[in-house]
Protein backbone atom coordinates (compact mmCIF):
# COMPACT_ATOMS: atom_id res chain seq x y z
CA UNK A 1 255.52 121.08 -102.92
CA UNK A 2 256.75 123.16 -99.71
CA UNK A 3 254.99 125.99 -101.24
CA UNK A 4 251.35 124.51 -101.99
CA UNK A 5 251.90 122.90 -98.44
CA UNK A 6 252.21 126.10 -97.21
CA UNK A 7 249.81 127.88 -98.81
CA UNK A 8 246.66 125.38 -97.94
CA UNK A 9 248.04 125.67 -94.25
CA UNK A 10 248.22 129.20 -94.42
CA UNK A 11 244.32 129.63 -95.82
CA UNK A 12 243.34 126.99 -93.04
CA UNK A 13 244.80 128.83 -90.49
CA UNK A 14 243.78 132.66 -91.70
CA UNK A 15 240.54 131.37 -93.31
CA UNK A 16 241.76 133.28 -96.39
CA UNK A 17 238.63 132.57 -99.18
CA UNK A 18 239.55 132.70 -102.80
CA UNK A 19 238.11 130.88 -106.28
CA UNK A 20 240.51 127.98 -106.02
CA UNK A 21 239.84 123.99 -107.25
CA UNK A 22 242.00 120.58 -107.39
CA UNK A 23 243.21 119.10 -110.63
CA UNK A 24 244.86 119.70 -114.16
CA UNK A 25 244.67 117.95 -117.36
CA UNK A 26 247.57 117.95 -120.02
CA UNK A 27 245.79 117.52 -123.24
CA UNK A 28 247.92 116.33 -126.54
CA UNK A 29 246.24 116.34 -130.05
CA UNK A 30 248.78 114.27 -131.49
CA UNK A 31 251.29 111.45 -130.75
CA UNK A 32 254.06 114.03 -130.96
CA UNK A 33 252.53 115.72 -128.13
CA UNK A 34 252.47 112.34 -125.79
CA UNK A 35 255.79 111.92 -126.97
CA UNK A 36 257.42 115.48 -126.17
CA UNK A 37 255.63 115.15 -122.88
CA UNK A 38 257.17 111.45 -121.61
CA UNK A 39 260.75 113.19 -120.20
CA UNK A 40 258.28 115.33 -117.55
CA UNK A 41 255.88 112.61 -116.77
CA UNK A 42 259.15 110.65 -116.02
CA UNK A 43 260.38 113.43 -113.97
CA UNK A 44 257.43 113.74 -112.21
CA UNK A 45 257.02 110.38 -111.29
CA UNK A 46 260.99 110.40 -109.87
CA UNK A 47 259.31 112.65 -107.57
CA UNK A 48 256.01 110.70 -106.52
CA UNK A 49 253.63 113.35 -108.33
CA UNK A 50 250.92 111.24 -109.35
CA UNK A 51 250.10 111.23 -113.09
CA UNK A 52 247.58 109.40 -114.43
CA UNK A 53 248.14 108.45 -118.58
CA UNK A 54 244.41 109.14 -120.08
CA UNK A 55 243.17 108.30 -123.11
CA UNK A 56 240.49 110.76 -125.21
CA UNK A 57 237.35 109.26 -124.25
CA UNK A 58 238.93 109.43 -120.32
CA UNK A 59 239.70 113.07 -120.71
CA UNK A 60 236.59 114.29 -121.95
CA UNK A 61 235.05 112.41 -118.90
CA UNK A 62 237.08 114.44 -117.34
CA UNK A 63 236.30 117.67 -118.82
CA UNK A 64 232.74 116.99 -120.23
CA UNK A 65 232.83 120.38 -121.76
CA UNK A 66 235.56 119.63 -124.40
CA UNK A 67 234.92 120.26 -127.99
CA UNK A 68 233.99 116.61 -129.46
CA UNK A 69 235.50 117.79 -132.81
CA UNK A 70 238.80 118.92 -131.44
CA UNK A 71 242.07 116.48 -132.55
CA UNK A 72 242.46 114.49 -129.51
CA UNK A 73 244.62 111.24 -128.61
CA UNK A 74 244.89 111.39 -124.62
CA UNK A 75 246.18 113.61 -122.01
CA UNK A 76 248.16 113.08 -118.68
CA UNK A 77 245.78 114.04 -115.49
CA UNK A 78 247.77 115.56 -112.68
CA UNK A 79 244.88 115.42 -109.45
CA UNK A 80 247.41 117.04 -107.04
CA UNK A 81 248.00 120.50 -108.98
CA UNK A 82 245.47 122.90 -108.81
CA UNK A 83 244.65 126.68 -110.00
CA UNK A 84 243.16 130.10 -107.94
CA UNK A 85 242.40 133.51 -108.09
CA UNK A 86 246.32 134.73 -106.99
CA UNK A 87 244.62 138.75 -106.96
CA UNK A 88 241.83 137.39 -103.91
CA UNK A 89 244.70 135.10 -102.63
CA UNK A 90 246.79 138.64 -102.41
CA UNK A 91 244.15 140.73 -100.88
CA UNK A 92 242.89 138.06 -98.20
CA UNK A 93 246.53 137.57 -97.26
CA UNK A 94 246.61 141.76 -96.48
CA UNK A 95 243.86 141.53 -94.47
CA UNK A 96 245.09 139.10 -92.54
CA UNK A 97 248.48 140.58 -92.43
CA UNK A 98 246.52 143.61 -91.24
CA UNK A 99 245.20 141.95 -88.66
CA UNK A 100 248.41 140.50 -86.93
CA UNK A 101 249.86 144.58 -87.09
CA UNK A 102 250.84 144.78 -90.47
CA UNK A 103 251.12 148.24 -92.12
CA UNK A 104 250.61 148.48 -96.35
CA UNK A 105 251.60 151.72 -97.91
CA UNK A 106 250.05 152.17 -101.37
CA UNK A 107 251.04 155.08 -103.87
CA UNK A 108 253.92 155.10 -101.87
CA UNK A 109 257.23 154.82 -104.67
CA UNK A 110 260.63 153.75 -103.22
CA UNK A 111 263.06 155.95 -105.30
CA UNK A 112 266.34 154.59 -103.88
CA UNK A 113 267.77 152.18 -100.63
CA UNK A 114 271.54 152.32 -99.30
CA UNK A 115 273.31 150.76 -96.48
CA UNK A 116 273.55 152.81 -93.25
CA UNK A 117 276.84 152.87 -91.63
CA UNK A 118 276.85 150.99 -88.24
CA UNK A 119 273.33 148.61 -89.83
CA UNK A 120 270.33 148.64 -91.28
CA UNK A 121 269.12 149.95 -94.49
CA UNK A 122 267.88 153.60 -95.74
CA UNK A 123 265.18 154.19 -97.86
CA UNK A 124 263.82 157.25 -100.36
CA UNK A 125 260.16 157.33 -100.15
CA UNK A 126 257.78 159.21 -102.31
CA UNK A 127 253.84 159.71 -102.02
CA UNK A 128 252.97 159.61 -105.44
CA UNK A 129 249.08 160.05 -105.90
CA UNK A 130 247.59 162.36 -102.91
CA UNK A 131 244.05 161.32 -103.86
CA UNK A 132 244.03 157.72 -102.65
CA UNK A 133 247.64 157.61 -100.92
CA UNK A 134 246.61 159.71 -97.86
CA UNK A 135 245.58 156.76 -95.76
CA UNK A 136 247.52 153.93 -94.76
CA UNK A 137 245.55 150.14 -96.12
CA UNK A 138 243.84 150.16 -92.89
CA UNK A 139 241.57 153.13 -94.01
CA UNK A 140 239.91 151.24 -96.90
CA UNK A 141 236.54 152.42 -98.02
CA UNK A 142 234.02 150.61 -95.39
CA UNK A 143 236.36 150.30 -92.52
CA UNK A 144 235.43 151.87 -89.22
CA UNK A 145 238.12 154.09 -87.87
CA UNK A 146 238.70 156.71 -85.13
CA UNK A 147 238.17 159.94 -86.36
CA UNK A 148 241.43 160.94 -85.40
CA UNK A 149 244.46 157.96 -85.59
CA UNK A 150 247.96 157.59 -85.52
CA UNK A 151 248.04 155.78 -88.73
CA UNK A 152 245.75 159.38 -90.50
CA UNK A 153 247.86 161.23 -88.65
CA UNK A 154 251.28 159.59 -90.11
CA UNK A 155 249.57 159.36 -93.52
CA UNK A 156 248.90 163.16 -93.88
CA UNK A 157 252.33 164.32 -92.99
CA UNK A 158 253.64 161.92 -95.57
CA UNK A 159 251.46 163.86 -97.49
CA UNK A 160 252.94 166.86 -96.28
CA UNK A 161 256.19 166.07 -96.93
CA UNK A 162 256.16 163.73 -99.87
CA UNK A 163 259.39 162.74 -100.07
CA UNK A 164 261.04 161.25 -97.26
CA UNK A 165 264.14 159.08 -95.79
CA UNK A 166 263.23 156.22 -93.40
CA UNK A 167 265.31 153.49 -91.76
CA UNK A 168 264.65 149.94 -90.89
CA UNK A 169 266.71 147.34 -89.70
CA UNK A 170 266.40 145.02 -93.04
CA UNK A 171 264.50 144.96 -96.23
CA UNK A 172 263.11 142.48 -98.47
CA UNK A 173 263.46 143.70 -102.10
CA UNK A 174 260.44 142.16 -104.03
CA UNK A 175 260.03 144.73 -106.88
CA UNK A 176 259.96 142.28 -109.99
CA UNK A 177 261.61 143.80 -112.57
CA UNK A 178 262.18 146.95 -110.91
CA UNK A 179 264.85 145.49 -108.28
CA UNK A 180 267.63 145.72 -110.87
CA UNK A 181 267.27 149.07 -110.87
CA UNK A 182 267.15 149.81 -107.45
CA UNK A 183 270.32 147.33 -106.76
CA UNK A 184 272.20 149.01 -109.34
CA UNK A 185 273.82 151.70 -107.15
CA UNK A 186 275.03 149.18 -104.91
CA UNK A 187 277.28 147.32 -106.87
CA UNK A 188 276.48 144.02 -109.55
CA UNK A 189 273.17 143.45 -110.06
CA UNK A 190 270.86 140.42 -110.17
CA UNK A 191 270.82 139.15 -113.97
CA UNK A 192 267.04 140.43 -114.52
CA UNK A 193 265.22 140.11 -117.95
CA UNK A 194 261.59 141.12 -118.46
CA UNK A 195 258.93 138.82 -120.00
CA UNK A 196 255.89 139.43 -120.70
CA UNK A 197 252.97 137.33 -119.97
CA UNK A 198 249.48 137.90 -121.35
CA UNK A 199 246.30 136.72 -120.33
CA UNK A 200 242.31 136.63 -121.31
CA UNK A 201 239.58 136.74 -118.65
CA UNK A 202 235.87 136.27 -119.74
CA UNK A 203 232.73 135.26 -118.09
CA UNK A 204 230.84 132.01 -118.52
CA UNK A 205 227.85 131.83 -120.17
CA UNK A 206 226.35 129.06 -118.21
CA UNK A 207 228.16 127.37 -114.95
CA UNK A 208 227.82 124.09 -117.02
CA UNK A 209 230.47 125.37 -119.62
CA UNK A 210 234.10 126.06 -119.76
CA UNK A 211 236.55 123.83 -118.04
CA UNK A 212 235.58 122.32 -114.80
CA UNK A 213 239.74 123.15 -113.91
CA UNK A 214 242.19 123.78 -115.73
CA UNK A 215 243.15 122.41 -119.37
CA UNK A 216 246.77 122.47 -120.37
CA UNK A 217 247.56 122.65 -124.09
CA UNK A 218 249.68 119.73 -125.11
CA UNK A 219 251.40 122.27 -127.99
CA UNK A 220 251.64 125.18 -126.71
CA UNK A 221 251.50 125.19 -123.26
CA UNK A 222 248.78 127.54 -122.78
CA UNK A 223 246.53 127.05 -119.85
CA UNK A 224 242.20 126.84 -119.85
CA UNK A 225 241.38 127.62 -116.13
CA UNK A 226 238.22 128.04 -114.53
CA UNK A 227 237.97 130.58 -112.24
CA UNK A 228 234.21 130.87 -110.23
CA UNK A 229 232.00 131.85 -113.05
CA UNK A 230 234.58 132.94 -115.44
CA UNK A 231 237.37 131.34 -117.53
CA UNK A 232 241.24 132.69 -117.83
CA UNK A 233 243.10 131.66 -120.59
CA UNK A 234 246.93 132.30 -119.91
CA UNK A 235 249.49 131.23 -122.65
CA UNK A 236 252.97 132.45 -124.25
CA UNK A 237 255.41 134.82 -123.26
CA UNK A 238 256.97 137.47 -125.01
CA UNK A 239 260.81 138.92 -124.35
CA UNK A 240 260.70 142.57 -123.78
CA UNK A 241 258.25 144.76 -125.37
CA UNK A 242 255.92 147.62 -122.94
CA UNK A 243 252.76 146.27 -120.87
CA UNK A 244 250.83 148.65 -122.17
CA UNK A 245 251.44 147.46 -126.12
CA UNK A 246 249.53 144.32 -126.76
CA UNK A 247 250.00 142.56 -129.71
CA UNK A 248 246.95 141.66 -131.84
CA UNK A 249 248.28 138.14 -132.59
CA UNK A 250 248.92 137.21 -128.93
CA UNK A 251 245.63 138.39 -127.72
CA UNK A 252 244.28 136.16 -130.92
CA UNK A 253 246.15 133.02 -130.06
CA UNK A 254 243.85 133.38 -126.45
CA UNK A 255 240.75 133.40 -128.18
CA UNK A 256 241.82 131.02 -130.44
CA UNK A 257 242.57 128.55 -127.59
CA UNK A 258 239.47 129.06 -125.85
CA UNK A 259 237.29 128.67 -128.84
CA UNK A 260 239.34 125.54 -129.96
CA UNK A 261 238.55 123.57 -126.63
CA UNK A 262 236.16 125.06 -125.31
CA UNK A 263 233.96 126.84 -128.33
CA UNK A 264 230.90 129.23 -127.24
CA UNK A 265 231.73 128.67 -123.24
CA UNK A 266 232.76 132.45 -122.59
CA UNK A 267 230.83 135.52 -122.97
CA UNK A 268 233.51 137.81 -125.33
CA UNK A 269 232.00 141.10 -126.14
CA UNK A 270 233.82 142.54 -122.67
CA UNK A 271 236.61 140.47 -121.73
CA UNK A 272 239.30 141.06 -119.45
CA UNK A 273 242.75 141.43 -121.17
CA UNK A 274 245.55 141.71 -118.99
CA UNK A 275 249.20 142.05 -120.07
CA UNK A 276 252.20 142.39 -117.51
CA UNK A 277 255.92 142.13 -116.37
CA UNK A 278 257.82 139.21 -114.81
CA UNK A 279 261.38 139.10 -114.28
CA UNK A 280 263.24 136.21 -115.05
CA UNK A 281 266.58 134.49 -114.66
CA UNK A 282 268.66 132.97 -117.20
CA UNK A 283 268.45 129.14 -115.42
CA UNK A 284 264.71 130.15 -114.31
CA UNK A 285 265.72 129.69 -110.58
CA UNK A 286 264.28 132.81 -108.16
CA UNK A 287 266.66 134.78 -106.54
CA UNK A 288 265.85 134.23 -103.05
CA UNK A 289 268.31 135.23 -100.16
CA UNK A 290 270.70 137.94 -98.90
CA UNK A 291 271.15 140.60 -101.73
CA UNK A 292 274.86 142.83 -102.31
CA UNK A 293 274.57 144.06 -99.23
CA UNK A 294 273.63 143.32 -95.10
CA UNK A 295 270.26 144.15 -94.72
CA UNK A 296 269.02 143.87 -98.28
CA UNK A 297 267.51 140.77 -98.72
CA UNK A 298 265.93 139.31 -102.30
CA UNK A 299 263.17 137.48 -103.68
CA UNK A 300 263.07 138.21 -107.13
CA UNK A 301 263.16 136.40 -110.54
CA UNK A 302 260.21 134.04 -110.37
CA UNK A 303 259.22 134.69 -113.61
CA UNK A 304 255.56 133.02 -114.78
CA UNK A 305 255.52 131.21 -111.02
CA UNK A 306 255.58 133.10 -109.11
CA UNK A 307 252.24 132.65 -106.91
CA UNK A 308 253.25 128.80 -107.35
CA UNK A 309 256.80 129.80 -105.30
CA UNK A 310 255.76 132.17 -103.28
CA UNK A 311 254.61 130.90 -99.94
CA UNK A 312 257.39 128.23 -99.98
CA UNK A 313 260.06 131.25 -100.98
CA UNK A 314 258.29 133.71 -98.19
CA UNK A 315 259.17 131.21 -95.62
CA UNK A 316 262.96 129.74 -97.24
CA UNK A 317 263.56 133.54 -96.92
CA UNK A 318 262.13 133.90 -93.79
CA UNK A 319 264.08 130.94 -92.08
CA UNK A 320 267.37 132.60 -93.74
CA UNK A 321 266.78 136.17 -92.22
CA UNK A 322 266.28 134.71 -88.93
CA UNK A 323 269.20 132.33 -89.10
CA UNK A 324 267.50 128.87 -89.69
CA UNK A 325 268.34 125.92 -91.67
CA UNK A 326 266.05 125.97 -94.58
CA UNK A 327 265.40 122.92 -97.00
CA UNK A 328 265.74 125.39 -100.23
CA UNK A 329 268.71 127.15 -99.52
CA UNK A 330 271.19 125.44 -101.81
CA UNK A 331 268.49 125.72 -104.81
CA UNK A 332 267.08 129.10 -104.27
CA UNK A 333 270.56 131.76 -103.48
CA UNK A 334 271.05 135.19 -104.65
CA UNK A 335 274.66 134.97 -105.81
CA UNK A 336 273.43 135.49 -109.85
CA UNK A 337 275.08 138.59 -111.10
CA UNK A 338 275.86 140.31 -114.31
């Protein structure tokens, strides 16, 4: 809740602009399904969520566009969640960032971090890809820069020199499944395991059709979202396993969810498969606080939520670096270790 909260009050105040819209819609074919889903809607309630109990002919008012012919014996209605683009969330947040003196360094690859004696933390930097890492974020394609800057000039000796060690006074490890890895040399390690999450992105073939938000599978738990003009479908998660490996029967079970709510809605000949990492923790709590060492600080672990945590995490973190009392500190410390 501190999260969303945080997140509408940062796009107020930045004007960020992103696909976003209000509302989700739990949808159970059977009475098994209502049944399975009573212990959440009871632990939603505890903590004044409103849920509204629908039955069918309320849930295709709803969501007009559901198949007529699908099983369906209600749904629960949850008019305070909602879904967005997270990748236009991302980049309207860097620009803004950018704007209040941020600096983004991309095909940049930190190799290794270690505590320096007397404070701070050291880091091993690489440039890894000359052809689009020369520039700091500031010297996007489009952007109107001085011919000659400090930030061109610090770029191409980077380049120069592509490895390099650099100091700063703290650092905020969010490398997914990668932070393991770099924690390793510093002693136990945060009790990481990769899962996979897929996803199926396709555009609508009229702005009548598709979902009018998103459409949560009773069964399976895969989500229907409309995004703009197109529709994600997002469902499953597999335990280990390479991004770049997709399984033919995961990317199936998408289409087959589309097509079973919402047949015809999506244009398919080119759609938009996506497969990636997400670290998770045993419990599925994020690791969010002060990592092995002083000046290494985590946020890590938040597996398939991680856009839904991440404002309210950014600023838990935030209040902890600085020395405030935060709300989510007893819920959201580092101390999980192998």
């Amino acid at each position: 809740r501190r999260s969303a909260e945080r997140m509408q009050a940062l796009s107020t105040r930045l004007g960020l602009e992103f696909e976003q819209g209000d509302g989700a819609l739990v949808l159970w074919r059977s009475e098994r399904d209502r049944d399975a889903a009573e212990p959440a809607a009871s632990a939603l309630r505890a903590l004044d969520v409103v849920v509204r109990e629908l039955d069918a002919n309320q849930c295709r008012a709803v969501e007009p566009g559901l198949d007529p012919q699908q099983p369906l014996v209600g749904g629960m209605h949850l008019p305070a969640d909602g879904r967005g683009n997270c990748r236009q969330f991302a980049h309207a947040l860097r620009e803004a960032s950018e704007r209040a003196g941020a600096e983004f360094r991309f095909s940049t690859t930190v190799r290794a971090l270690s505590p320096r004696a007397g404070g701070g933390v050291d880091l091993r930097l690489e440039q890894t890809a000359p052809t689009t890492g020369f520039g700091s974020s500031r010297m996007a394609p489009g952007r109107q820069v001085k011919p000659v800057s400090r930030e061109r000039a610090r770029a191409a000796a980077r380049y120069l020199e592509p490895v390099s060690d650099e100091s700063f006074d703290a650092v905020v490890l969010a490398a997914g499944v990668a932070a393991a890895e770099l924690l390793r040399p510093l002693g136990p390690t945060p009790a990481l395991r990769v899962v996979h999450g897929y996803s199926l992105t396709a555009a609508l073939r009229a702005p009548e059709r598709g979902p009018r938000s998103a459409v949560i599978d009773g069964s399976t738990g895969g989500i229907v979202s409309r995004l703009g003009q197109r529709v994600r479908v997002a469902a499953g998660a597999e335990l280990g396993g390479s991004a770049q490996q997709h399984r033919r029967g995961a990317v199936q079970q998408r289409y087959a969810l589309l097509q079973g709510w919402f047949p015809g809605a999506a244009q398919l000949t080119r759609p938009q498969v996506w497969k990636g990492p997400r670290a998770m923790t045993a419990d599925g709590l994020p690791l969010i606080g002060p990592g092995p060492c002083p000046g290494v600080w985590l946020h890590a672990g938040l597996g398939g939520i991680g856009w839904s945590l991440a404002c309210g995490g950014a600023a838990a973190l935030a209040d902890q670096i600085a020395g405030r009392p935060t709300v989510a500190a007893a819920a959201l410390g580092a101390a999980s270790t192998d």
